[in-house]
C-alpha atoms as a PDB file:
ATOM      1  CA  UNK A   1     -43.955 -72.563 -53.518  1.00  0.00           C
ATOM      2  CA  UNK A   2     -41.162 -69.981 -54.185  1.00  0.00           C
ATOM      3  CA  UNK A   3     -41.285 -68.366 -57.705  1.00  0.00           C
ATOM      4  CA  UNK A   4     -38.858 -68.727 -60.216  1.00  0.00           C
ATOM      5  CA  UNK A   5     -37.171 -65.891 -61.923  1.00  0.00           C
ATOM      6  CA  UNK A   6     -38.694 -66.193 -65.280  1.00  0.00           C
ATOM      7  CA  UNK A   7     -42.484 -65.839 -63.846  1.00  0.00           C
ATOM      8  CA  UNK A   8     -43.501 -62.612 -63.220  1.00  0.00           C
ATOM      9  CA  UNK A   9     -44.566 -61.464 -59.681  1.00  0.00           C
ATOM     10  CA  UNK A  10     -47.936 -63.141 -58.211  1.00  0.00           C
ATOM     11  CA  UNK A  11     -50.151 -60.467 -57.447  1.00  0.00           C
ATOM     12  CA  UNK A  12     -51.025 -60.219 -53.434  1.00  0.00           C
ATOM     13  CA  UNK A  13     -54.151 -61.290 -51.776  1.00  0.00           C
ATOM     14  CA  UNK A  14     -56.269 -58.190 -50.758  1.00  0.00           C
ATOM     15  CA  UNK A  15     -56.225 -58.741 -46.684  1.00  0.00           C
ATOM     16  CA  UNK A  16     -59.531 -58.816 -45.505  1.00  0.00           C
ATOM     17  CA  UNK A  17     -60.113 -56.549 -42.700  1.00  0.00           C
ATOM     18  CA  UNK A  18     -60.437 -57.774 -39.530  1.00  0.00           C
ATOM     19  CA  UNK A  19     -62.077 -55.783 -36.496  1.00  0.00           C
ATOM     20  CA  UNK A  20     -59.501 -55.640 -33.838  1.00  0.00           C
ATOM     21  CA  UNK A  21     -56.735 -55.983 -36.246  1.00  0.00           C
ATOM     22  CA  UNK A  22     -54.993 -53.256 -38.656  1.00  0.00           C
ATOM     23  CA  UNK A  23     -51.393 -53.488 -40.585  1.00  0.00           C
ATOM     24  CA  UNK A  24     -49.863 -50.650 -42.205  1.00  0.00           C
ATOM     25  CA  UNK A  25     -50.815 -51.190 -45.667  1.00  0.00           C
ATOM     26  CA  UNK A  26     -47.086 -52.069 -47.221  1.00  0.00           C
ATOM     27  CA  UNK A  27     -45.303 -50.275 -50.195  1.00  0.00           C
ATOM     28  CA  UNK A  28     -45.240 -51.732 -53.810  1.00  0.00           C
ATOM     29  CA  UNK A  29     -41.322 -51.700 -53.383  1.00  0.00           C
ATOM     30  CA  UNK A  30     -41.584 -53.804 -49.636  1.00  0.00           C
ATOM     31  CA  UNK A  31     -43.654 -56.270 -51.303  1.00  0.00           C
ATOM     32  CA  UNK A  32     -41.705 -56.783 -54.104  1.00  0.00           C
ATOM     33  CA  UNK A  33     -38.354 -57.089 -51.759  1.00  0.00           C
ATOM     34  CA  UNK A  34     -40.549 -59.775 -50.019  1.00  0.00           C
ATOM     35  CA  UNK A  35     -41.469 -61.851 -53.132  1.00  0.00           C
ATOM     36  CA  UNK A  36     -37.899 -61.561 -54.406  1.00  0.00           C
ATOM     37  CA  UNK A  37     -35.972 -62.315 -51.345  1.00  0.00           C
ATOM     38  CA  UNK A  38     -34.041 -59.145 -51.430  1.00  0.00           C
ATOM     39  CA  UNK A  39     -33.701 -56.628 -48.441  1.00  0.00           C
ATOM     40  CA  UNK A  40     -33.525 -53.035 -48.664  1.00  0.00           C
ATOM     41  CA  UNK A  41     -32.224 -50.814 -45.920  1.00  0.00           C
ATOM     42  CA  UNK A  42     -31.696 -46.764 -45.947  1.00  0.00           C
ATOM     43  CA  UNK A  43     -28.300 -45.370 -44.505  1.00  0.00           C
ATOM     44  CA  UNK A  44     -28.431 -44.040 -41.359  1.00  0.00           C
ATOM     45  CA  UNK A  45     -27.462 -40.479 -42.609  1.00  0.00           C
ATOM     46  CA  UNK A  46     -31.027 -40.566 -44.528  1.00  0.00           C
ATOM     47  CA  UNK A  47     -33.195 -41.720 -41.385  1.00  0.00           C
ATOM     48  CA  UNK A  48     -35.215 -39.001 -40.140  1.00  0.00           C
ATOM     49  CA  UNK A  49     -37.706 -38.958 -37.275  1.00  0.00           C
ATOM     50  CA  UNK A  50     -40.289 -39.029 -37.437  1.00  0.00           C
ATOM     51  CA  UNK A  51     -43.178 -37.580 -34.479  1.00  0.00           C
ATOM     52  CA  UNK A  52     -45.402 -39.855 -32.788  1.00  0.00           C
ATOM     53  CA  UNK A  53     -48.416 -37.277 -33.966  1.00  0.00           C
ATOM     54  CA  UNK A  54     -47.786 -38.680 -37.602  1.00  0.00           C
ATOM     55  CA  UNK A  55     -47.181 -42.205 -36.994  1.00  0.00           C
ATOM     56  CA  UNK A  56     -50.146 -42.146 -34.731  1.00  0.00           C
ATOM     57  CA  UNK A  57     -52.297 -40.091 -37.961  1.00  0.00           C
ATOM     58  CA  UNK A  58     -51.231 -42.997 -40.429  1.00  0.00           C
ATOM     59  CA  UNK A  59     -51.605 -46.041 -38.379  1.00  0.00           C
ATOM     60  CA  UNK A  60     -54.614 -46.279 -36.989  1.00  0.00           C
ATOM     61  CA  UNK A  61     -54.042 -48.877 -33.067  1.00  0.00           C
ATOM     62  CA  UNK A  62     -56.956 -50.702 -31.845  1.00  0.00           C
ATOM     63  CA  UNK A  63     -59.593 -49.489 -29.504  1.00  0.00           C
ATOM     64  CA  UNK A  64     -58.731 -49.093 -26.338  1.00  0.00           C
ATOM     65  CA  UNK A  65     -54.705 -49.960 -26.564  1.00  0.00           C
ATOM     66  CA  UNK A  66     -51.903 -47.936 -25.093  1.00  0.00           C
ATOM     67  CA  UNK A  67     -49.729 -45.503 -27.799  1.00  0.00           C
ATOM     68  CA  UNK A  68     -46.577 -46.652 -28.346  1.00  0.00           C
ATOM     69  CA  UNK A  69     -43.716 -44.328 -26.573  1.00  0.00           C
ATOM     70  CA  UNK A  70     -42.522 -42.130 -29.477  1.00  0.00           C
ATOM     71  CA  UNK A  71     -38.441 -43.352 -30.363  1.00  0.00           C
ATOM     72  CA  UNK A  72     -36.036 -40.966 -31.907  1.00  0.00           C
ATOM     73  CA  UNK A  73     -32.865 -41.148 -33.700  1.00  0.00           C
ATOM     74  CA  UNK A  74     -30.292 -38.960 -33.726  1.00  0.00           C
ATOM     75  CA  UNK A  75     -27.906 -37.894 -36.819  1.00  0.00           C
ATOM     76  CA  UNK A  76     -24.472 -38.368 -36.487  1.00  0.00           C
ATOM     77  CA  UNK A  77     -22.352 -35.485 -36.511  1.00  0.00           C
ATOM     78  CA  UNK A  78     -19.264 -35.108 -37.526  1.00  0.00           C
ATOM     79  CA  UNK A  79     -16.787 -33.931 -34.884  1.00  0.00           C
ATOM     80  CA  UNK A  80     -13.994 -30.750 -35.844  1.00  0.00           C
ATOM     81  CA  UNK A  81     -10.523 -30.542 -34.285  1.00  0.00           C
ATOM     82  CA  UNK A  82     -10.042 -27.379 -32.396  1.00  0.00           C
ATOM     83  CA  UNK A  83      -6.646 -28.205 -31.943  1.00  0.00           C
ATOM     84  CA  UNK A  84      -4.716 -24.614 -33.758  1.00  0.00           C
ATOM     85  CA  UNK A  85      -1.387 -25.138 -35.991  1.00  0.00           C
ATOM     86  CA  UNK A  86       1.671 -24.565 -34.165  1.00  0.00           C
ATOM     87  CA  UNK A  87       2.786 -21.773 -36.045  1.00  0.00           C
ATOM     88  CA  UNK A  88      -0.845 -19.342 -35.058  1.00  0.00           C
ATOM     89  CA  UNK A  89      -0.108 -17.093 -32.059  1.00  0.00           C
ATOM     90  CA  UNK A  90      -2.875 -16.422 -29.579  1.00  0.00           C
ATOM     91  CA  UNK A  91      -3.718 -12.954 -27.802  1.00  0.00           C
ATOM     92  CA  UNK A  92      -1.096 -13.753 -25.324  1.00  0.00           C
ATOM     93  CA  UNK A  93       1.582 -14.288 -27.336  1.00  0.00           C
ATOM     94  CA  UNK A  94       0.783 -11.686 -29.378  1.00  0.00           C
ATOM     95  CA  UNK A  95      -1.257 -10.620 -32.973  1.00  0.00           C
ATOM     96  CA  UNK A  96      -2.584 -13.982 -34.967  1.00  0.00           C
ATOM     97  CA  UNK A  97      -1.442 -14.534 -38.571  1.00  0.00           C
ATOM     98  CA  UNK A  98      -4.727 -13.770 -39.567  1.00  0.00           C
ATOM     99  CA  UNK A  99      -5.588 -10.687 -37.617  1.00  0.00           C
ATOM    100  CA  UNK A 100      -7.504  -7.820 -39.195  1.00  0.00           C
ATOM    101  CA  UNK A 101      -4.841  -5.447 -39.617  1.00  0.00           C
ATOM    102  CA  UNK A 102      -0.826  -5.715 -40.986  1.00  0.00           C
ATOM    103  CA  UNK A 103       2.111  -5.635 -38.373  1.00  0.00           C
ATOM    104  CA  UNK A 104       4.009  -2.295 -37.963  1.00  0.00           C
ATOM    105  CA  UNK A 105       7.677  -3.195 -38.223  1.00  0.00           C
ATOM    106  CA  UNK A 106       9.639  -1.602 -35.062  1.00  0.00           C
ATOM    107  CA  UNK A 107      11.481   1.579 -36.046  1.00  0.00           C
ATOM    108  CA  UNK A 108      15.176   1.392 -36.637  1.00  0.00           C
ATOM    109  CA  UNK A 109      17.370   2.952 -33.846  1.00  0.00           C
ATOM    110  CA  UNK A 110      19.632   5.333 -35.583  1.00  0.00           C
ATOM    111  CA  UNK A 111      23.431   5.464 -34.938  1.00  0.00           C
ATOM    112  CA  UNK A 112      24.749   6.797 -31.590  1.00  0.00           C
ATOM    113  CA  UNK A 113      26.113  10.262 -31.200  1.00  0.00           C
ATOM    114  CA  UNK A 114      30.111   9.881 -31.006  1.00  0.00           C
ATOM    115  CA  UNK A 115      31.256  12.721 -28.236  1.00  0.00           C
ATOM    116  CA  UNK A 116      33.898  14.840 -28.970  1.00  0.00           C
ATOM    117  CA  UNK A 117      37.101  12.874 -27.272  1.00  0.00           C
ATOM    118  CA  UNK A 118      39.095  16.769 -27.090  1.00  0.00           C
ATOM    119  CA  UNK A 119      35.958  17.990 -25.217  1.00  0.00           C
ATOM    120  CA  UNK A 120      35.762  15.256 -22.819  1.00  0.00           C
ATOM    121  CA  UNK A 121      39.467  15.592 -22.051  1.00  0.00           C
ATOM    122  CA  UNK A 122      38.948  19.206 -21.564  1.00  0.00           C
ATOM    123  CA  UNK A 123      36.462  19.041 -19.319  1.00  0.00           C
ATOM    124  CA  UNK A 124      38.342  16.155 -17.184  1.00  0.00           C
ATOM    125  CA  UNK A 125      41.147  18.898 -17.162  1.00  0.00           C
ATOM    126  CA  UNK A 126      38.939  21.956 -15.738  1.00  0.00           C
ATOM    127  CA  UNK A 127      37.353  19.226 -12.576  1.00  0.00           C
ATOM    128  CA  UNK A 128      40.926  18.477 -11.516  1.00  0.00           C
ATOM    129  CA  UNK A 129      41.839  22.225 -11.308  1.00  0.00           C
ATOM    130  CA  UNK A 130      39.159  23.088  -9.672  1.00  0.00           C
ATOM    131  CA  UNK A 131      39.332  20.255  -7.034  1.00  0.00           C
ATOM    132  CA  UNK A 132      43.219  21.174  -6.948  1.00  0.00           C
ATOM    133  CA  UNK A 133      42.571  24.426  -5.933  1.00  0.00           C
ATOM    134  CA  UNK A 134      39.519  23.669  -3.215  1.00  0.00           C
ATOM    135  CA  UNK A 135      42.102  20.971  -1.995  1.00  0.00           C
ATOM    136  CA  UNK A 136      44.580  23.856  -1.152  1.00  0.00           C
ATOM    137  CA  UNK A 137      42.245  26.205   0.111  1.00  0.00           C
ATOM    138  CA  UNK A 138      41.391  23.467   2.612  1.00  0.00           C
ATOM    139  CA  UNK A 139      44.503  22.665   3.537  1.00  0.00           C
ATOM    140  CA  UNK A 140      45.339  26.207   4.632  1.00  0.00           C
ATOM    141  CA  UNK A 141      42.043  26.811   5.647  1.00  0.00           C
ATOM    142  CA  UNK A 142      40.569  24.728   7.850  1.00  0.00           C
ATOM    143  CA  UNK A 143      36.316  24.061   8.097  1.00  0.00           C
ATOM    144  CA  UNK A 144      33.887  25.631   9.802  1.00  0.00           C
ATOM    145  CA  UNK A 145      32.993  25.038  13.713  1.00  0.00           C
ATOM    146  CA  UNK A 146      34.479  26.290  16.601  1.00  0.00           C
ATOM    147  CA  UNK A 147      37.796  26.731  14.712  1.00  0.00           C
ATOM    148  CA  UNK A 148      37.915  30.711  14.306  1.00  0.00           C
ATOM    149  CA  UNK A 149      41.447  30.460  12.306  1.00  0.00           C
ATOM    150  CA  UNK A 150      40.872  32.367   8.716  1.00  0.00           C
ATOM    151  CA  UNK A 151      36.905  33.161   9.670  1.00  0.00           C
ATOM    152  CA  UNK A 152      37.551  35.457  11.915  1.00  0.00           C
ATOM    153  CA  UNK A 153      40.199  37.020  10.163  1.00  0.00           C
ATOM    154  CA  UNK A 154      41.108  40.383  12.782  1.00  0.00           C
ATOM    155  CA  UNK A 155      41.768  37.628  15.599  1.00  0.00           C
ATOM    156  CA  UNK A 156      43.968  35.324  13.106  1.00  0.00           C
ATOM    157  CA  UNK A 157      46.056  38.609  12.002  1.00  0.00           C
ATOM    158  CA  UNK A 158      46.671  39.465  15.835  1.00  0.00           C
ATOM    159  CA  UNK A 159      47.176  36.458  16.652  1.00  0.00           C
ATOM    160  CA  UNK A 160      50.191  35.888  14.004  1.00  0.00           C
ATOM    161  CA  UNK A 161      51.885  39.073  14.815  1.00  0.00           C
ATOM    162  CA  UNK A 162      52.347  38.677  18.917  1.00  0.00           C
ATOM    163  CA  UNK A 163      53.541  34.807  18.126  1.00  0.00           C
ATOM    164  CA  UNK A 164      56.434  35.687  16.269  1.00  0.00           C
ATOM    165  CA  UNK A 165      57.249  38.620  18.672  1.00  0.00           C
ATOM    166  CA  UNK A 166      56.919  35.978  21.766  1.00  0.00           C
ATOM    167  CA  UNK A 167      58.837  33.025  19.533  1.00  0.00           C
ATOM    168  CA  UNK A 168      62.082  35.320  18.957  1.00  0.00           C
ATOM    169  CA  UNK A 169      61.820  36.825  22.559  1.00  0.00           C
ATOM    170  CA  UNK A 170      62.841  33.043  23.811  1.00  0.00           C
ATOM    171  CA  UNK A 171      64.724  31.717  21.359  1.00  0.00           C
ATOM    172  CA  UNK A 172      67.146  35.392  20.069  1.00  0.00           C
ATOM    173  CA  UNK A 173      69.895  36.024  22.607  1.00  0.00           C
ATOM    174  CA  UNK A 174      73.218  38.300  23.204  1.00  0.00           C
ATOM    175  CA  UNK A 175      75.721  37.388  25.778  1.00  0.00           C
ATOM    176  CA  UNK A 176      75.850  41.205  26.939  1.00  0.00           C
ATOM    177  CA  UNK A 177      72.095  41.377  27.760  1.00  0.00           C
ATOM    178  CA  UNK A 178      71.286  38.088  29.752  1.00  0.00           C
ATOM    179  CA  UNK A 179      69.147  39.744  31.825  1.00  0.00           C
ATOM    180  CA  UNK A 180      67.190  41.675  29.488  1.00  0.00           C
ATOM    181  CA  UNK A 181      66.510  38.356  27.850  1.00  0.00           C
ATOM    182  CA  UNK A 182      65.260  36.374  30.450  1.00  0.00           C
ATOM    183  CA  UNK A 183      62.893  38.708  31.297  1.00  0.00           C
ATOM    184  CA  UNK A 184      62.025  38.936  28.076  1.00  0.00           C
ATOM    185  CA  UNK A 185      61.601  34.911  27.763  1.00  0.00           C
ATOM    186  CA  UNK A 186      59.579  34.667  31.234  1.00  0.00           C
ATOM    187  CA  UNK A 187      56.759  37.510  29.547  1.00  0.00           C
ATOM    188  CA  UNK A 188      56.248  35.611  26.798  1.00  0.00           C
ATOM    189  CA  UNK A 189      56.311  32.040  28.169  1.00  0.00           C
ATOM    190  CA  UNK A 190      53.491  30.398  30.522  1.00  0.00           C
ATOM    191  CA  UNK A 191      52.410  27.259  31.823  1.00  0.00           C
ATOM    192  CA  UNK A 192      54.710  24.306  31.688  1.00  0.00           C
ATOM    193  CA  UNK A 193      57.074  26.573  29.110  1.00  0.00           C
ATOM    194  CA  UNK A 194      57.886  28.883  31.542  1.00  0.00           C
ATOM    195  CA  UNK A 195      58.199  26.500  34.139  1.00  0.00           C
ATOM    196  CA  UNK A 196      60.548  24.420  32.176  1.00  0.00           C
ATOM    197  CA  UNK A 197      62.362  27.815  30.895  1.00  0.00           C
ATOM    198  CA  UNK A 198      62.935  29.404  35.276  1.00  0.00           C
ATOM    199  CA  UNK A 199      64.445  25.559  35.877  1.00  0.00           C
ATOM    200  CA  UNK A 200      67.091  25.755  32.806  1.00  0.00           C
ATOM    201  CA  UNK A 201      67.873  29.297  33.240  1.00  0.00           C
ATOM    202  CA  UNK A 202      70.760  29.210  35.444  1.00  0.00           C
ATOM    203  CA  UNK A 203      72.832  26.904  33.085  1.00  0.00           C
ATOM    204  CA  UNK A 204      71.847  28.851  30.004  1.00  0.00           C
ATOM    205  CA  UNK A 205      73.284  31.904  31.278  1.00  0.00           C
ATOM    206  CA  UNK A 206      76.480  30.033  32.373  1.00  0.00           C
ATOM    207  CA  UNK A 207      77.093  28.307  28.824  1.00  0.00           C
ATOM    208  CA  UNK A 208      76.342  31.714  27.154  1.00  0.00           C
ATOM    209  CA  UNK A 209      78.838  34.023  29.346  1.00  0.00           C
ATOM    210  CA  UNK A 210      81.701  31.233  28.945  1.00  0.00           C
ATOM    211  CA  UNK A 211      81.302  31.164  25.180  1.00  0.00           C
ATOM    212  CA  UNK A 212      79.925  34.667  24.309  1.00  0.00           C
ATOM    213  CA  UNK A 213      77.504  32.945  21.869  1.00  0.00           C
ATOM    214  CA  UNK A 214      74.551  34.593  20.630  1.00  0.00           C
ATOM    215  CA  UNK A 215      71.728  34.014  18.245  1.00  0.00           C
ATOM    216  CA  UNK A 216      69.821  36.105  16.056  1.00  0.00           C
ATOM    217  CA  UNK A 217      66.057  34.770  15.520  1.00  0.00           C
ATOM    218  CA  UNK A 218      63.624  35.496  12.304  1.00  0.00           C
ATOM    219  CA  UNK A 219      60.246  33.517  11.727  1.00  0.00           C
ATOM    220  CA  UNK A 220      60.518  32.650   7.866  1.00  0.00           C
ATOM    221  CA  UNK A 221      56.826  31.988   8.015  1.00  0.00           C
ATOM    222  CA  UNK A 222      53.912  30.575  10.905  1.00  0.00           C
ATOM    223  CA  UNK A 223      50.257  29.255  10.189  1.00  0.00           C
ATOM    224  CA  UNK A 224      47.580  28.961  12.200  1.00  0.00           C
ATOM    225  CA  UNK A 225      45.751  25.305  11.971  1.00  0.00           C
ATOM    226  CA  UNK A 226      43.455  26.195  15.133  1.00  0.00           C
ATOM    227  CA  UNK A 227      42.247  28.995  16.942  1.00  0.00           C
ATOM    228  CA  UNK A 228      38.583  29.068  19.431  1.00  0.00           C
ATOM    229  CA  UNK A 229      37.574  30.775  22.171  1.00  0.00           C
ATOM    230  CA  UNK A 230      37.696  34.702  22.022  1.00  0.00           C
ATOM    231  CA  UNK A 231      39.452  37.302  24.753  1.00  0.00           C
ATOM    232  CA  UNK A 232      41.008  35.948  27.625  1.00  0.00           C
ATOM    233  CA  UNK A 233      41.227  32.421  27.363  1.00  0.00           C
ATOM    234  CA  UNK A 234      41.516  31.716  23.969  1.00  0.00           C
ATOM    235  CA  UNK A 235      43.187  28.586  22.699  1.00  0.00           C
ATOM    236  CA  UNK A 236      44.997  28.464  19.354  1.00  0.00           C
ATOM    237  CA  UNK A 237      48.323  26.112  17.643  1.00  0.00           C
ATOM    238  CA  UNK A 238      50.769  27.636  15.343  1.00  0.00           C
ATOM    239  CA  UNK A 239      53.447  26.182  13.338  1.00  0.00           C
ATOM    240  CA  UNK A 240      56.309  27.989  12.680  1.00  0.00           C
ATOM    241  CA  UNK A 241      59.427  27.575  10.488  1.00  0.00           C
ATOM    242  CA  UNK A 242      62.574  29.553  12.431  1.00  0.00           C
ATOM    243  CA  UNK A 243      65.820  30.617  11.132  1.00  0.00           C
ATOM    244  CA  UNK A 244      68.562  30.910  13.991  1.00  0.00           C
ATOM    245  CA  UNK A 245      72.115  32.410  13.444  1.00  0.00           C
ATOM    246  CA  UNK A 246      74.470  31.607  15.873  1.00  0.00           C
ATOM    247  CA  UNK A 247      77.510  33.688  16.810  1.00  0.00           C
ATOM    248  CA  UNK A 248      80.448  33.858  18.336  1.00  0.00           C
ATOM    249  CA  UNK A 249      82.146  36.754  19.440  1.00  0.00           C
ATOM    250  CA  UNK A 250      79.541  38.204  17.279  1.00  0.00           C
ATOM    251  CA  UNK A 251      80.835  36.251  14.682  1.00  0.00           C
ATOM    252  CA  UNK A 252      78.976  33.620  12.070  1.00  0.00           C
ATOM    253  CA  UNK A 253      79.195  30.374  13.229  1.00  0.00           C
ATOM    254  CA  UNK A 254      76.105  28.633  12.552  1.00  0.00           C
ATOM    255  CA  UNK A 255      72.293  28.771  10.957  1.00  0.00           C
ATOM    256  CA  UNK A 256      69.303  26.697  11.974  1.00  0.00           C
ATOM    257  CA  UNK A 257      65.946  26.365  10.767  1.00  0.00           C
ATOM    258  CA  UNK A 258      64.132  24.273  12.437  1.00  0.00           C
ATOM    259  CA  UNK A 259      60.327  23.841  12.495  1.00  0.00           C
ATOM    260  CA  UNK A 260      58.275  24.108  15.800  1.00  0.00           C
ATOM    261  CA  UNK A 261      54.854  23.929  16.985  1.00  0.00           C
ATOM    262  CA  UNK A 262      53.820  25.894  19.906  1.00  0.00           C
ATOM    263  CA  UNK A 263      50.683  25.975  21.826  1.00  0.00           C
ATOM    264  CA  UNK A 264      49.541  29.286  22.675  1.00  0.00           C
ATOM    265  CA  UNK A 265      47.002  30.745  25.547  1.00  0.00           C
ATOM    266  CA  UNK A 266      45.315  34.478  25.763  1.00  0.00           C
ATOM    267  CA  UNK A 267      46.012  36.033  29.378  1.00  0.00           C
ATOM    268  CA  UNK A 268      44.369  38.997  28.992  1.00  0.00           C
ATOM    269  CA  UNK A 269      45.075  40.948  25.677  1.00  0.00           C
ATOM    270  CA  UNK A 270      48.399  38.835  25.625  1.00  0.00           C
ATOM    271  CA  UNK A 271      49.129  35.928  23.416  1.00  0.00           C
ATOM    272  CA  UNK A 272      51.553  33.869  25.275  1.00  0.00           C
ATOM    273  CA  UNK A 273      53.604  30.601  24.652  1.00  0.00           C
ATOM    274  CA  UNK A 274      51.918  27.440  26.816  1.00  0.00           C
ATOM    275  CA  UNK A 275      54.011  24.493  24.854  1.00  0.00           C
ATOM    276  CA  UNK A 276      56.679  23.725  22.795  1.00  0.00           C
ATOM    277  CA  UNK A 277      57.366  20.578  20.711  1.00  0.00           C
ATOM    278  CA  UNK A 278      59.456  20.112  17.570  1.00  0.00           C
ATOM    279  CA  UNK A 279      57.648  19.344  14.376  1.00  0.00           C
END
């Protein structure tokens, strides 16, 4: 017969104990859930375990029967995120918001030194004199090696004066002294010059005696571009610029200047004339 809310609470039977046979004796607040048809239940976050040691202590199992394997719960526990905002840097991208110590701001670069434009222009000036002036001393003066022209300057300075004697020995004549001249010629020529001179020779003196022409010869100036080998042998080229007055009776009739390049040869202490070509 189920009770009615107005009567109070029947009062439990004391169990009789029964060998063999043992309940956990029940709490006031169980029985009265019982009798009043009401269930109570704790949240999980208030479950504890409890060990088998105490269970065992408090509820005394028959003789002889097998412990019940000990069962524990766990708590739940509440997971974090360890996802990180956006905006917080790691150690590879460099120092966190939240690191120990304040940034250092990078130092200002200060304005850039202007350079004097006058200066600049001076100097500019002074490396194009100076390569002017190498630039002519090379042109007159050729480089080192087996060219001796200008390095060996004794050789260069003979070598000058016996060209222009042997240049005007060819090319100054008189009419009254043919013979004096083309021995003087043949000494200073050699090679294919002097061969080229002996075949000519005959017709030269003819056109000179018929028009009594002569010519007066001055070197204006002569340069040396190369010059190796030393004593007899040597090799060397000069250019020379020649001014030729032509006469007539020994009168003025003409002037020439005409530049020549001639290839000389050493024969001995001699500087003579090998080729001739116009330049």
């Amino acid at each position: 017969m189920a009770p009615t809310p107005n009567q109070p609470p029947r009062k439990r039977r004391p169990t009789p104990k029964v060998a063999g046979h043992t309940r956990a004796a029940r709490s006031d607040a169980d029985e009265l859930a019982t009798e009043s048809g009401v269930s109570l239940s704790k949240s999980d976050d208030a479950e504890v375990s409890v060990p088998a040691e105490e269970r065992g202590a408090e509820t005394p199992g028959l003789e002889g029967a097998e412990p019940t394997p000990p069962t524990t719960r766990t708590r739940p526990v509440s997971r974090v995120s360890t996802l990180r905002p956006s905006g917080t840097q790691t150690g590879a991208d460099g120092p966190s918001s939240t690191g120990s110590g304040p940034s250092r701001p990078a130092p200002e670069r200060g304005p850039a030194k202007k350079r004097n434009p006058l200066l600049l222009t001076a100097m500019l000036a002074g490396v194009a004199v100076l390569l002017g002036v190498a630039a002519v001393i090379l042109a007159f003066r050729p480089g080192l090696g087996e060219n001796r022209a200008f390095v060996d300057q004794s050789a260069t300075t003979e070598l000058i004066g016996q060209s222009q004697e042997q240049i005007c020995a060819v090319w100054g004549h008189e009419h009254t002294d043919l013979d004096g001249w083309a021995k003087r010629a043949q000494n200073a020529l050699t090679g294919d010059a002097r061969k080229e001179f002996d075949e000519s020779l005959k017709t030269q003196r003819d056109l000179i005696t018929q028009t009594k022409s002569g010519a007066e010869c001055r070197v204006d100036a002569v340069g040396v571009t190369n010059l190796s080998g030393a004593g007899d042998g040597a090799r060397a080229t000069v250019i020379a610029n020649l001014i030729i007055s032509e006469t007539q009776n020994s009168i003025a009739t003409n002037s020439l200047a005409p530049r020549v390049q001639f290839a000389m040869v050493k024969e001995g202490d001699t500087w003579r004339i090998q080729g001739v070509e116009p330049f």
